[in-house]
C-alpha atoms as a PDB file:
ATOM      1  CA  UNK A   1     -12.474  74.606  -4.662  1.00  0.00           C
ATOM      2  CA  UNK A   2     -13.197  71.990  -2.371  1.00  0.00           C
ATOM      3  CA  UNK A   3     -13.392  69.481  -5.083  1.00  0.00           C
ATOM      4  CA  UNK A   4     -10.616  70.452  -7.517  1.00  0.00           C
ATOM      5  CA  UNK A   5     -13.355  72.854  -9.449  1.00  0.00           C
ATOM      6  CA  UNK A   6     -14.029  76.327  -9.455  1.00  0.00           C
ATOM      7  CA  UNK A   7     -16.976  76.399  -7.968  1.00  0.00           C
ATOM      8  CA  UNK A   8     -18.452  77.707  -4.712  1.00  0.00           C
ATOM      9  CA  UNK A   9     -18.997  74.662  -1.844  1.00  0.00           C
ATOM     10  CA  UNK A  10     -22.836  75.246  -0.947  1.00  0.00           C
ATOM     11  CA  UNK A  11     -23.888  74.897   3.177  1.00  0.00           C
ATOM     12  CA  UNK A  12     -23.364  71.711   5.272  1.00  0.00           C
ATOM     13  CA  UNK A  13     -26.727  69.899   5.141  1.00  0.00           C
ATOM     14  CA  UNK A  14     -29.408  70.723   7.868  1.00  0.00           C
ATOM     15  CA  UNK A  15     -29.883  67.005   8.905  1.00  0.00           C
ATOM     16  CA  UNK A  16     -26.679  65.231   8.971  1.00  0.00           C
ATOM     17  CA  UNK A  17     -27.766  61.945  10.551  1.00  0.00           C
ATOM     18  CA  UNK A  18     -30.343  61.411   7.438  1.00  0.00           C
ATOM     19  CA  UNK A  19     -28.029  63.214   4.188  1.00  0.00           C
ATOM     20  CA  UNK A  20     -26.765  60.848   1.519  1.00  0.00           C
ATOM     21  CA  UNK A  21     -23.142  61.083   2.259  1.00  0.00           C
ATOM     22  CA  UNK A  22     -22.205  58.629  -0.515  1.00  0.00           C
ATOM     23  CA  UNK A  23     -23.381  60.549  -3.657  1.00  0.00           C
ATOM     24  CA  UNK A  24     -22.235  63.995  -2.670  1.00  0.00           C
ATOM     25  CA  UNK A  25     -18.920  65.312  -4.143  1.00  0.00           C
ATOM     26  CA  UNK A  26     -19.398  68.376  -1.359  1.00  0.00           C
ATOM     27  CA  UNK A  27     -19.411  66.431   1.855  1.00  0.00           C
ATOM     28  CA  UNK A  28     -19.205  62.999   0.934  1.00  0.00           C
ATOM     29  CA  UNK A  29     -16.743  60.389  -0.573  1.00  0.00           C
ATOM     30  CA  UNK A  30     -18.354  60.773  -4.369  1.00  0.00           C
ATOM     31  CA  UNK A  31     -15.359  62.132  -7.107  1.00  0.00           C
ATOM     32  CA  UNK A  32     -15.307  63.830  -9.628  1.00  0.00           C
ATOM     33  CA  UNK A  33     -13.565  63.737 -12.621  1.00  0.00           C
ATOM     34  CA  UNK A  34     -13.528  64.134 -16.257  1.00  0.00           C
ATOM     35  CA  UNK A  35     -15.796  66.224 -18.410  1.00  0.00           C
ATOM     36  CA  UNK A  36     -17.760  69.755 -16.895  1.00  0.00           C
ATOM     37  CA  UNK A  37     -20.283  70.746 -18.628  1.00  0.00           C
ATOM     38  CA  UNK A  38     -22.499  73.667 -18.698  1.00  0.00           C
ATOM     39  CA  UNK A  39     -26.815  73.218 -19.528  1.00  0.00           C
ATOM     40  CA  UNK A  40     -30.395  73.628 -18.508  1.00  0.00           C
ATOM     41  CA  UNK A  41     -32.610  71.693 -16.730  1.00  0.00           C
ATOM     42  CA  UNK A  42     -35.275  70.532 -18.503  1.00  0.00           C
ATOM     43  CA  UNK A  43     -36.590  67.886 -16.437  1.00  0.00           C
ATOM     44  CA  UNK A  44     -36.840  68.056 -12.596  1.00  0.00           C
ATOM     45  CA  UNK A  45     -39.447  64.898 -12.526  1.00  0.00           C
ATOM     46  CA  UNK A  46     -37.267  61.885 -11.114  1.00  0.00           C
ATOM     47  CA  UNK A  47     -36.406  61.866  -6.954  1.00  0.00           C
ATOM     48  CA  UNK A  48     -32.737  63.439  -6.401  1.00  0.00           C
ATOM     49  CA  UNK A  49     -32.351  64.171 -10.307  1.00  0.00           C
ATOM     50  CA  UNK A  50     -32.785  66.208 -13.179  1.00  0.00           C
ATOM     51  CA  UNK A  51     -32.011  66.141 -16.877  1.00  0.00           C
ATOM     52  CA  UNK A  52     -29.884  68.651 -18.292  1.00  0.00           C
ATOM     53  CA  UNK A  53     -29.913  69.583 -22.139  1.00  0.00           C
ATOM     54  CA  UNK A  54     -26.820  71.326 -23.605  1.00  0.00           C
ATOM     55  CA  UNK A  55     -26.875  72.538 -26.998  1.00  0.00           C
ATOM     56  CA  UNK A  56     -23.511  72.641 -29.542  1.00  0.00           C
ATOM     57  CA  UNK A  57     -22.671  73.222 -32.669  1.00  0.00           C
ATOM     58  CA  UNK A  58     -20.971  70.486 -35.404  1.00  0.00           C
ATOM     59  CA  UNK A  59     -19.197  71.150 -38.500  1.00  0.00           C
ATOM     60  CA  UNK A  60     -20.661  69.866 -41.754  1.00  0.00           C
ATOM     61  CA  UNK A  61     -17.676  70.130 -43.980  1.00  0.00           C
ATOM     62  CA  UNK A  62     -19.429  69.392 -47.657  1.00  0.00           C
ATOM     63  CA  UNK A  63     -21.736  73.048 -46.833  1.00  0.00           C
ATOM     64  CA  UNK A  64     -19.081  74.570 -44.445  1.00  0.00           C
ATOM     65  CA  UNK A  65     -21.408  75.526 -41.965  1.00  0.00           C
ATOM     66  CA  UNK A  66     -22.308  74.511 -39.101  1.00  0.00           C
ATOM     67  CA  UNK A  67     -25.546  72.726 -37.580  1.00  0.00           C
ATOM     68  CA  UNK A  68     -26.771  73.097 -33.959  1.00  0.00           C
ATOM     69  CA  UNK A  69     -27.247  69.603 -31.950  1.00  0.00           C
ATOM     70  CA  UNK A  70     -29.056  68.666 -28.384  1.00  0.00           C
ATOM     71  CA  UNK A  71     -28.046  65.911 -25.972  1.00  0.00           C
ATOM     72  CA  UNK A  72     -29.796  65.687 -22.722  1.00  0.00           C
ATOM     73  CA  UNK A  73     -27.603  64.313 -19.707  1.00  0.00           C
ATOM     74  CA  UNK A  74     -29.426  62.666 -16.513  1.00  0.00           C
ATOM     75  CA  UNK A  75     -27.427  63.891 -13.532  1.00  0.00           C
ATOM     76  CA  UNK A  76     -27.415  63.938  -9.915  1.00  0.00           C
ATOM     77  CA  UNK A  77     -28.832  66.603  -7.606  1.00  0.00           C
ATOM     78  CA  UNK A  78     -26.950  66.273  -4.108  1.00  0.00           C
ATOM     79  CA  UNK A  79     -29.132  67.672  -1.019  1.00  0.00           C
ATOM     80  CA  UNK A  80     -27.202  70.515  -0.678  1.00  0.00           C
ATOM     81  CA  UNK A  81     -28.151  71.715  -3.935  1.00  0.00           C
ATOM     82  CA  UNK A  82     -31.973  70.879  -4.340  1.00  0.00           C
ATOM     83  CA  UNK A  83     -34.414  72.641  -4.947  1.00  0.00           C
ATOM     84  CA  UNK A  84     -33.751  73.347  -8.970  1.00  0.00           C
ATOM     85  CA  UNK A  85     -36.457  74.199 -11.025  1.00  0.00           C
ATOM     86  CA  UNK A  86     -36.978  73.878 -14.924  1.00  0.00           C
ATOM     87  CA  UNK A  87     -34.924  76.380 -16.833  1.00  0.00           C
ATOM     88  CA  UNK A  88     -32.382  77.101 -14.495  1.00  0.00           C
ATOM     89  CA  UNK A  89     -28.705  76.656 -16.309  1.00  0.00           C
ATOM     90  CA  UNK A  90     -26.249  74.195 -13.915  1.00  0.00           C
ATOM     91  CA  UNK A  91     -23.042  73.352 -13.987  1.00  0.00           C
ATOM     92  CA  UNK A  92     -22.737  69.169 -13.895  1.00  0.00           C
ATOM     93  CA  UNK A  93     -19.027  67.137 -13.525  1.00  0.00           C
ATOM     94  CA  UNK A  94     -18.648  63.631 -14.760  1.00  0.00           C
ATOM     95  CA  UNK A  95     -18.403  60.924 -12.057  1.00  0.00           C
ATOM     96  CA  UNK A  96     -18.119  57.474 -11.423  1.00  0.00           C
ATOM     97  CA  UNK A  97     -21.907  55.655 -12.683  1.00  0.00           C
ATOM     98  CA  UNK A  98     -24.239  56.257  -9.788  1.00  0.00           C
ATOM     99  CA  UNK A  99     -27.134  53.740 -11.480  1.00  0.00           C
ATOM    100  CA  UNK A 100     -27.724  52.615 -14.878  1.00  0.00           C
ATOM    101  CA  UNK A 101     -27.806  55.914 -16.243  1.00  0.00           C
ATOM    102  CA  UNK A 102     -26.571  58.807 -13.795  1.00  0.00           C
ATOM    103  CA  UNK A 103     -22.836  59.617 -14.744  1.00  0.00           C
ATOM    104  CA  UNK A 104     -22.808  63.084 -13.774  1.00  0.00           C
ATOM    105  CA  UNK A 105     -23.410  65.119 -10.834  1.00  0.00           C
ATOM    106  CA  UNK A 106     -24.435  68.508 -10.582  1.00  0.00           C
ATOM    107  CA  UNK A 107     -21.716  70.972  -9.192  1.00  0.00           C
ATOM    108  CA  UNK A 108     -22.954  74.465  -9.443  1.00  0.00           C
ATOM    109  CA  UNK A 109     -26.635  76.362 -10.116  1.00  0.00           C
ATOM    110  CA  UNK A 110     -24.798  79.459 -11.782  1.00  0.00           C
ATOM    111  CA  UNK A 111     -28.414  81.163 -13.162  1.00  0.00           C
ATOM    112  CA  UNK A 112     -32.187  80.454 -11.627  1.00  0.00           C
ATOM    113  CA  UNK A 113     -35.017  80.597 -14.223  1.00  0.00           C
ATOM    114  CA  UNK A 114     -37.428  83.442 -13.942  1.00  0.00           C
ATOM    115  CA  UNK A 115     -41.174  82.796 -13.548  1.00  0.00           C
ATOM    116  CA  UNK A 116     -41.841  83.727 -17.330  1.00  0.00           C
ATOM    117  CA  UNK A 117     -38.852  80.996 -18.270  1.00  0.00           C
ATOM    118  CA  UNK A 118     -40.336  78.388 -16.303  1.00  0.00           C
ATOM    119  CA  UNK A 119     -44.141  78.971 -17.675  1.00  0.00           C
ATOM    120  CA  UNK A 120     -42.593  78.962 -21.212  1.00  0.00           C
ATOM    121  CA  UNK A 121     -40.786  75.740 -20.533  1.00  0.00           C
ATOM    122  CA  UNK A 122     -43.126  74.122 -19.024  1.00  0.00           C
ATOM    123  CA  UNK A 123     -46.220  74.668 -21.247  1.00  0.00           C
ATOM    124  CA  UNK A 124     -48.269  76.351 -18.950  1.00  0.00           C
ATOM    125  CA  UNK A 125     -49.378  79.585 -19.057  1.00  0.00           C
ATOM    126  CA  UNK A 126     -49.005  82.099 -16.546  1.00  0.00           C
ATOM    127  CA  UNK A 127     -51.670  81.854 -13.836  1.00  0.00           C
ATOM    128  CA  UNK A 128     -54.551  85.041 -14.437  1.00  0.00           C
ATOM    129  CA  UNK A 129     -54.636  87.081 -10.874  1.00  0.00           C
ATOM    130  CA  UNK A 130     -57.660  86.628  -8.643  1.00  0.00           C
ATOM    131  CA  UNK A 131     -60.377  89.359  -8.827  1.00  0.00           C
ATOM    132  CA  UNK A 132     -61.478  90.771  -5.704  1.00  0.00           C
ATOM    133  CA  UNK A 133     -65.685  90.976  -4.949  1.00  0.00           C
ATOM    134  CA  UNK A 134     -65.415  94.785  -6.020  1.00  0.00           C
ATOM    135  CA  UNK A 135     -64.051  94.094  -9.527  1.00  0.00           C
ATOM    136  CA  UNK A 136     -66.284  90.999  -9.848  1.00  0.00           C
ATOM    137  CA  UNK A 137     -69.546  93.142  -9.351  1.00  0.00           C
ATOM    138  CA  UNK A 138     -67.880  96.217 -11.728  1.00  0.00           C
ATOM    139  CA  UNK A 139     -67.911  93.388 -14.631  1.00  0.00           C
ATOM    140  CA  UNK A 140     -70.934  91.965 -13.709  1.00  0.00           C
ATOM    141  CA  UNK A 141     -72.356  95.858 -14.165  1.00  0.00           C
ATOM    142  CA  UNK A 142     -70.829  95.963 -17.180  1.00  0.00           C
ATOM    143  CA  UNK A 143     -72.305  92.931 -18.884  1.00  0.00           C
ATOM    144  CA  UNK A 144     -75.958  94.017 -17.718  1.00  0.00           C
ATOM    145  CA  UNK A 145     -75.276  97.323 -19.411  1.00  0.00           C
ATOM    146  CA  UNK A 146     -74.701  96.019 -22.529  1.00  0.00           C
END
């Protein structure tokens, strides 16, 4: 509550001599105010940032139904916070611009992405388990016998 949200104020940062004070709302100067909202990560490829994706519904009157729409929000990962991974659903708080197109700040991991999340996300498939020698020369047997 440290920052006028509900939301839990992670650990002081292991090296305090070399932590970005200026962009943390935790332990730093950085405020926060305006819109929280709630998304996934989809991105975790630029230093100190991800991209989060929320997904909302819109009214279309003429039909009177309702259509499903995307926006993906660059935001800020303070220190305290990293690592995040692909898939995991954060909490992010609108801020003051931090570059040309940061405007929000993560706040809060509230659910980590399970292996078969990220795999799915990511486009890669799940990595096959190593065979030991013993079940290398069983298949090897069973090839010959064939």
């Amino acid at each position: 509550m440290a920052i006028g949200l509900d939301v839990e104020t992670p650990p002081e940062p292991e090296n305090p001599e070399e932590y970005d004070y200026e962009k943390c709302p935790f332990y730093g100067e950085l405020p926060v105010r305006g819109q929280v909202l709630e998304g996934q990560v989809v991105s975790t490829d630029m230093d100190k940032t991800v991209v989060v994706e929320r997904e909302y519904d819109v009214a279309v009157p003429k039909y009177d139904r309702y259509m499903k729409r995307r926006s993906r929000i660059p935001a800020h990962v303070p220190g305290v916070l990293e690592p995040l991974s692909v898939g995991d659903t954060v909490k992010i708080a609108e801020t003051r611009p931090l570059s040309k197109t940061k405007s929000h700040v993560v706040v809060e991991v509230t659910e980590e992405a399970t292996a078969e999340e990220v795999a799915e996300l990511t486009g890669q498939a799940e990595p096959e388990p190593e065979l030991s020698d013993e079940d290398l020369a069983a298949a090897a047997e069973s090839e010959g016998d064939q």
